[in-house]
PDB file of N, CA and C in Angstrom:
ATOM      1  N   UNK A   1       7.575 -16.180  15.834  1.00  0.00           N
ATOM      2  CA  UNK A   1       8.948 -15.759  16.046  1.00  0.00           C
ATOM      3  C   UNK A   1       9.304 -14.748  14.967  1.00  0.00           C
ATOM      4  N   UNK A   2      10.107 -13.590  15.177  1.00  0.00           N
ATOM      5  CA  UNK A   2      10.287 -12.665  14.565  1.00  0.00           C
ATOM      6  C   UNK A   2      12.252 -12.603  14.395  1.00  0.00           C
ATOM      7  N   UNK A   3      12.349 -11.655  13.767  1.00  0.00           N
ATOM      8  CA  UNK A   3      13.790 -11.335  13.431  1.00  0.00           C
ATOM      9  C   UNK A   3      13.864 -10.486  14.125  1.00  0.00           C
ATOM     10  N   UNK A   4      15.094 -10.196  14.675  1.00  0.00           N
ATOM     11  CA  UNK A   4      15.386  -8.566  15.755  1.00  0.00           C
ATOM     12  C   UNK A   4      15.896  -7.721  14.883  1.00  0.00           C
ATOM     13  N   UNK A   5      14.759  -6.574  15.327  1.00  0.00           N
ATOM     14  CA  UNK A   5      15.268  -5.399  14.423  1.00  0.00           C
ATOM     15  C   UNK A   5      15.486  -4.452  15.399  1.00  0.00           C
ATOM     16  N   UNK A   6      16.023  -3.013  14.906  1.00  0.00           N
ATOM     17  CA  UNK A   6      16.177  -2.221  15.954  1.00  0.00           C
ATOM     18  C   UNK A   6      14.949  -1.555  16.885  1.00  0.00           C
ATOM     19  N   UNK A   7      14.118  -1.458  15.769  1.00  0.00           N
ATOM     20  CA  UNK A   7      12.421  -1.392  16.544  1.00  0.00           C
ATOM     21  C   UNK A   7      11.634  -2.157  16.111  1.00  0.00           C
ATOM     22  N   UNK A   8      11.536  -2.862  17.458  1.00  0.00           N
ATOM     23  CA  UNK A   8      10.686  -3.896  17.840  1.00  0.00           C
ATOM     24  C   UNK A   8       9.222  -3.928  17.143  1.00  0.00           C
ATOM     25  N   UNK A   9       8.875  -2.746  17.394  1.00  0.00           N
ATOM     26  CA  UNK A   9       7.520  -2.556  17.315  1.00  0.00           C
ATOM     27  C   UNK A   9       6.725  -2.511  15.730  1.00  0.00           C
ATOM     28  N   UNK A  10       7.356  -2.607  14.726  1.00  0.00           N
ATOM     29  CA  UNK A  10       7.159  -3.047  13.436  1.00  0.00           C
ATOM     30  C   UNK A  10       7.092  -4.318  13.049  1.00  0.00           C
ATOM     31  N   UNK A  11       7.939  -5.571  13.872  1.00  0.00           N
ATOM     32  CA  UNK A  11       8.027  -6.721  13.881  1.00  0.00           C
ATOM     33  C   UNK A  11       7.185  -6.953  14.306  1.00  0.00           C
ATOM     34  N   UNK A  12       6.461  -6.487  15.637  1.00  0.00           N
ATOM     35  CA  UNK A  12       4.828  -7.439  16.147  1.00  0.00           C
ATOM     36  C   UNK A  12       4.044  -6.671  15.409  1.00  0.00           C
ATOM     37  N   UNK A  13       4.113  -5.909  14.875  1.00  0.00           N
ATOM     38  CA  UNK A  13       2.807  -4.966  14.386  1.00  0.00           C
ATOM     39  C   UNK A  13       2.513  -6.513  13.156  1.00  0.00           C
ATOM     40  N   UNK A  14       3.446  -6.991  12.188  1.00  0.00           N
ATOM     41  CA  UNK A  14       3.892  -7.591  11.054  1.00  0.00           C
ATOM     42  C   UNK A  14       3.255  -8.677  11.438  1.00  0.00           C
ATOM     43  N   UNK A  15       1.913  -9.672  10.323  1.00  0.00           N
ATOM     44  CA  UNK A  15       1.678 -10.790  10.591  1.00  0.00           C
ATOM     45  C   UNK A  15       2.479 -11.441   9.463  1.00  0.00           C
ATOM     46  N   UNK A  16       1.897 -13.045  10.111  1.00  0.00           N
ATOM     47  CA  UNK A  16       2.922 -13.652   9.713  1.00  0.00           C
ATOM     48  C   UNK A  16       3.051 -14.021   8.316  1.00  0.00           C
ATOM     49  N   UNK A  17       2.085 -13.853   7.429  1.00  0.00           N
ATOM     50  CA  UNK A  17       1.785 -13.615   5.889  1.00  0.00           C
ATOM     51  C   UNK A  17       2.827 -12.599   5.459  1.00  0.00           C
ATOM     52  N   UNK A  18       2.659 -11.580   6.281  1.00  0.00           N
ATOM     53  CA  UNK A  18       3.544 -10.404   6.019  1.00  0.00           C
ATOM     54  C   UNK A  18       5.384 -10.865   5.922  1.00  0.00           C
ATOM     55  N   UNK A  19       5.122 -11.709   7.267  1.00  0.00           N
ATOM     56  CA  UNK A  19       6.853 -11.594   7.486  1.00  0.00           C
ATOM     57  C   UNK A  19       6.930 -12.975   6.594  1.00  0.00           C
ATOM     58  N   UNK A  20       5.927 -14.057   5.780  1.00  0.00           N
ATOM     59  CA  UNK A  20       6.644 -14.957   5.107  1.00  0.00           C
ATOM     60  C   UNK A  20       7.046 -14.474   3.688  1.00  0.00           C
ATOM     61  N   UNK A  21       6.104 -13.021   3.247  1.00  0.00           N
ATOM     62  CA  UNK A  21       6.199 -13.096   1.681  1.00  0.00           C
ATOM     63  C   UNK A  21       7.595 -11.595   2.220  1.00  0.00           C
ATOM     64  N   UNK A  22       8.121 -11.172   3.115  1.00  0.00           N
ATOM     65  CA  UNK A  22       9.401 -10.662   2.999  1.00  0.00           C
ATOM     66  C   UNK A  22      10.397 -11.317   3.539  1.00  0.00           C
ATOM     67  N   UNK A  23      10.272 -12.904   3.106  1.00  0.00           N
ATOM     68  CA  UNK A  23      11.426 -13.992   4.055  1.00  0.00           C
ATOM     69  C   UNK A  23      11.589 -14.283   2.236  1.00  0.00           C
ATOM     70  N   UNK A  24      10.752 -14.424   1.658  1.00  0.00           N
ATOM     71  CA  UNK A  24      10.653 -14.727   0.181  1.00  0.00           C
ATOM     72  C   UNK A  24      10.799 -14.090  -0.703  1.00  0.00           C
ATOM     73  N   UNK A  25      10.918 -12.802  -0.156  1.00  0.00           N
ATOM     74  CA  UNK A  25      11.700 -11.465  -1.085  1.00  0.00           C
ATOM     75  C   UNK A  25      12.735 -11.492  -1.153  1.00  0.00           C
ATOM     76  N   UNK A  26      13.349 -12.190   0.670  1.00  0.00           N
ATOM     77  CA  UNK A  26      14.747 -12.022   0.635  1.00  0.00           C
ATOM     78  C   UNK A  26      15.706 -13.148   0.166  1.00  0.00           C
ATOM     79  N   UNK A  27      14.785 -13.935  -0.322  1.00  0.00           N
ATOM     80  CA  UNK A  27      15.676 -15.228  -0.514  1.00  0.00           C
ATOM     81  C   UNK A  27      15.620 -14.969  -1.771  1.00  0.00           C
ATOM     82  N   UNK A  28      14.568 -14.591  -2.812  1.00  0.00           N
ATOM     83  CA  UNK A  28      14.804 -14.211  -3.980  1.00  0.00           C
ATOM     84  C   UNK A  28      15.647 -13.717  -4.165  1.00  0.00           C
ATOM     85  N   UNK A  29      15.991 -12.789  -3.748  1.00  0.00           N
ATOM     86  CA  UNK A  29      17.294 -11.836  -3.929  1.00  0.00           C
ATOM     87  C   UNK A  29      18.632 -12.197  -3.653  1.00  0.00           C
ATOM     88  N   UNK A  30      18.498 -13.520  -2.375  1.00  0.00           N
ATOM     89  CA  UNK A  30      19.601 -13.764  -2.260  1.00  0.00           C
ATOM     90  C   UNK A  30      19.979 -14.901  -3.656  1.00  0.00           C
ATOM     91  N   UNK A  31      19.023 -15.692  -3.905  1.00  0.00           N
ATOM     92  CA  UNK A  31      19.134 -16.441  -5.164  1.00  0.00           C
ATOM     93  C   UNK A  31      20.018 -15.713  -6.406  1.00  0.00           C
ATOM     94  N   UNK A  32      19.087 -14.564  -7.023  1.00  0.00           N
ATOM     95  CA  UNK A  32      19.307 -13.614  -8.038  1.00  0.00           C
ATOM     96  C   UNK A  32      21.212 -13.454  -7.708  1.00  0.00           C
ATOM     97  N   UNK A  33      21.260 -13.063  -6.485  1.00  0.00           N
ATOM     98  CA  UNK A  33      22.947 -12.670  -6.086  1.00  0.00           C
ATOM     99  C   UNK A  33      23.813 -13.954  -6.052  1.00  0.00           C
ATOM    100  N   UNK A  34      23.227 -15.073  -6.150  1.00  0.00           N
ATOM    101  CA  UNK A  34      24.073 -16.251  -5.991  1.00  0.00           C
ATOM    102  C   UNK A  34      24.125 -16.741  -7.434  1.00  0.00           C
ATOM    103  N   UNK A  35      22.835 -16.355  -8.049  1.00  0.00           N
ATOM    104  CA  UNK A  35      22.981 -16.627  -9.600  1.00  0.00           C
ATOM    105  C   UNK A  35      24.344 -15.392 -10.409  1.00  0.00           C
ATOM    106  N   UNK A  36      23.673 -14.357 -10.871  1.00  0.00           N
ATOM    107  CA  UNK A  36      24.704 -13.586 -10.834  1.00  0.00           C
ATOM    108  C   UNK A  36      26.664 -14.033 -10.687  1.00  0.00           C
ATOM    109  N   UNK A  37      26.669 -14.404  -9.487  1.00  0.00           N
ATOM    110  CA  UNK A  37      28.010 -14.602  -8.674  1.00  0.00           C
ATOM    111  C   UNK A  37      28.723 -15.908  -9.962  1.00  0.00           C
ATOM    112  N   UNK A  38      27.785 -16.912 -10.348  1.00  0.00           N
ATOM    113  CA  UNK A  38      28.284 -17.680 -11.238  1.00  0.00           C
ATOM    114  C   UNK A  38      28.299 -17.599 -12.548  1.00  0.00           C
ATOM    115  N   UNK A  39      27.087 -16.686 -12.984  1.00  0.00           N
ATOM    116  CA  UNK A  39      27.236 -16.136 -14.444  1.00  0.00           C
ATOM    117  C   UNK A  39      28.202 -14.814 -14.969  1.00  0.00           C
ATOM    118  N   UNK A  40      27.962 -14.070 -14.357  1.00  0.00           N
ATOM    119  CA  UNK A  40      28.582 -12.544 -14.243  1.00  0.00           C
ATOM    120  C   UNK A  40      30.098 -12.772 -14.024  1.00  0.00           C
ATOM    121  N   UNK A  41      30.272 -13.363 -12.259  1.00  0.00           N
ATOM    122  CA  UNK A  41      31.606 -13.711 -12.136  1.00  0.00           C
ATOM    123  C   UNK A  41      32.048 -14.602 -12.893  1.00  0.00           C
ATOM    124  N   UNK A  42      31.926 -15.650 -13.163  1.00  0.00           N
ATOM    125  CA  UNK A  42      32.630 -16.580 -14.072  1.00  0.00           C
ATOM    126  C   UNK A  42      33.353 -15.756 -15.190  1.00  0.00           C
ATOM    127  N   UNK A  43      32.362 -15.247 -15.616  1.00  0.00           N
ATOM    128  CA  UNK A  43      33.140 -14.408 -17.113  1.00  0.00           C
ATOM    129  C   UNK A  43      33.824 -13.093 -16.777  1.00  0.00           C
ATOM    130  N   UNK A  44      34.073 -12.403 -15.751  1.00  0.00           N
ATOM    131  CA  UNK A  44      34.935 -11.950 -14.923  1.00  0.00           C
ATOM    132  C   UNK A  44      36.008 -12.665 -14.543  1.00  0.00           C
ATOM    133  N   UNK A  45      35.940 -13.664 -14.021  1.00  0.00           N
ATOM    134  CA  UNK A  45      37.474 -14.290 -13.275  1.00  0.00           C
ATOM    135  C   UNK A  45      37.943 -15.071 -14.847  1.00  0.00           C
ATOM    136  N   UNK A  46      37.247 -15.455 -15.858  1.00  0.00           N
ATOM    137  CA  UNK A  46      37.789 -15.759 -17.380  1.00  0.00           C
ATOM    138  C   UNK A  46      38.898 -14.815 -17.566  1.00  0.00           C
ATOM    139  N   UNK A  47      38.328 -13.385 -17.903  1.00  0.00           N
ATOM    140  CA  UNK A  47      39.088 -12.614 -18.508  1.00  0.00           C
ATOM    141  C   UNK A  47      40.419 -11.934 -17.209  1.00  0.00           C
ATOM    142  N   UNK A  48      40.171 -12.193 -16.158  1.00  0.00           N
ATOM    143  CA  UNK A  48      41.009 -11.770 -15.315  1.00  0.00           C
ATOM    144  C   UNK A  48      42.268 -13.059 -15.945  1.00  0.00           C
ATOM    145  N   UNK A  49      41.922 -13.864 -16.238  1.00  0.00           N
ATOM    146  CA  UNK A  49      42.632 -15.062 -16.020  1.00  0.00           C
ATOM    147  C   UNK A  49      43.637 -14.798 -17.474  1.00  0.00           C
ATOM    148  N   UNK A  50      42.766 -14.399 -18.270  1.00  0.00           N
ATOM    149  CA  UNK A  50      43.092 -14.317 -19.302  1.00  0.00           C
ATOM    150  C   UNK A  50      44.464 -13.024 -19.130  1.00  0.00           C
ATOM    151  N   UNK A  51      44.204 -12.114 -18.869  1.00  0.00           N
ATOM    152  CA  UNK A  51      45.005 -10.977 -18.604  1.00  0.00           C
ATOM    153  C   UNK A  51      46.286 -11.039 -17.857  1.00  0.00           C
ATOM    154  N   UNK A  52      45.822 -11.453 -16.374  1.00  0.00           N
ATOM    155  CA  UNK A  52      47.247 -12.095 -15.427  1.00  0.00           C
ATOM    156  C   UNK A  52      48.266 -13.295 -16.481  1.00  0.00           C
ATOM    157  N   UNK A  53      47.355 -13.938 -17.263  1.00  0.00           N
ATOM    158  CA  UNK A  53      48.043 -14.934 -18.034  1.00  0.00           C
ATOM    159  C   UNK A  53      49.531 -14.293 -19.220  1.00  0.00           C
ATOM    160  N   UNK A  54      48.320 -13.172 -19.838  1.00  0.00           N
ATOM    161  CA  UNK A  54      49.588 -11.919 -20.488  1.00  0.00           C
ATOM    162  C   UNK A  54      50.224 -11.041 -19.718  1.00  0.00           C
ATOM    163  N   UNK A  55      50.373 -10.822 -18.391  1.00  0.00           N
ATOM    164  CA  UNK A  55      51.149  -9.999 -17.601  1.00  0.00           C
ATOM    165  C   UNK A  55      50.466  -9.094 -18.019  1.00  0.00           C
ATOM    166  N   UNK A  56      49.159  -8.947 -18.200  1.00  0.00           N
ATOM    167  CA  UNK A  56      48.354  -7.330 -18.111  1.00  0.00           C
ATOM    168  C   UNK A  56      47.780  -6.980 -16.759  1.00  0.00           C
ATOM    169  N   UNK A  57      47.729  -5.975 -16.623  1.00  0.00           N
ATOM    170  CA  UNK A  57      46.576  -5.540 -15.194  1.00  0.00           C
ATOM    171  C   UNK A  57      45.172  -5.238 -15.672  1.00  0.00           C
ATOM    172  N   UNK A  58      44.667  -6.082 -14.996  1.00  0.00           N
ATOM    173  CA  UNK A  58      42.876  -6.212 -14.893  1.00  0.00           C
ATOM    174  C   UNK A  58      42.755  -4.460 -14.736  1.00  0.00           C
ATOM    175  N   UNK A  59      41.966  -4.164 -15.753  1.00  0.00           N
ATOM    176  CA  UNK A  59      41.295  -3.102 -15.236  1.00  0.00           C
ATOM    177  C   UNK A  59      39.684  -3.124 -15.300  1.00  0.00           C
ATOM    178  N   UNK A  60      39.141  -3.245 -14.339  1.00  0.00           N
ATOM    179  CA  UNK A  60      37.658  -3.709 -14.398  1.00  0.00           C
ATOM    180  C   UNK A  60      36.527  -2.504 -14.986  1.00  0.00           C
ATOM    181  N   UNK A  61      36.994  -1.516 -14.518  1.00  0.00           N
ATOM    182  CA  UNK A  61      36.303  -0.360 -15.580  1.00  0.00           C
ATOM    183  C   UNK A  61      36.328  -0.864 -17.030  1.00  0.00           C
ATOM    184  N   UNK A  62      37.642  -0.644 -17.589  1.00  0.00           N
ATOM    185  CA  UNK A  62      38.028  -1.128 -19.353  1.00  0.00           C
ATOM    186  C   UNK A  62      37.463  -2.733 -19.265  1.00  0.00           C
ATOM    187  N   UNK A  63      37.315  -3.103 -18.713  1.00  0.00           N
ATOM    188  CA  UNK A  63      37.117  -4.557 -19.353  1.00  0.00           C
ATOM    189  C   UNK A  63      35.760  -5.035 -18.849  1.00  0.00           C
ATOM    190  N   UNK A  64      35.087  -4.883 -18.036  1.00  0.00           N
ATOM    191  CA  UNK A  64      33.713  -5.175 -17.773  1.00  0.00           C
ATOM    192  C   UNK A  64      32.891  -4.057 -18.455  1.00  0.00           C
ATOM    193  N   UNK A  65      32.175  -4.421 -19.252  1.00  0.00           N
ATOM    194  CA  UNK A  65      31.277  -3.431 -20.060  1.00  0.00           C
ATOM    195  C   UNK A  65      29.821  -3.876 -19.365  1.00  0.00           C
ATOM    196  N   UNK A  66      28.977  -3.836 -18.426  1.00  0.00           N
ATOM    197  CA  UNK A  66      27.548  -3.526 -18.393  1.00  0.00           C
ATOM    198  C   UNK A  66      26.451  -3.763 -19.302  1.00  0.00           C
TER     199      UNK A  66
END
């Protein structure tokens, strides 16, 4: 069983080794983005919290540094 893509014909070409280690790429990634979401965001919605708390406006440029 395959995923529908817009052409078909890459999906049967694809064995199934193929389509398990890019089912496992994608879950990695979705992991990495779910990790992220609680480390990254957390300390994002902190300082938002922190700010709305002083009647400041979040500015996410100025205040998220990279």
């Amino acid at each position: 069983m395959s995923l529908r893509t817009i052409d078909d014909q890459f999906s049967k070409e694809t064995s199934f080794w193929r389509q398990l280690l890019r089912d496992f790429r994608l879950l990695k990634r979705i992991g990495r983005m779910i990790i992220a979401y609680f480390t990254e965001g957390r300390r994002i919605r902190r300082l938002y919290r922190q700010k709305q708390a002083q009647g400041e406006i979040f500015w996410v440029d100025e205040e998220v540094k990279s």
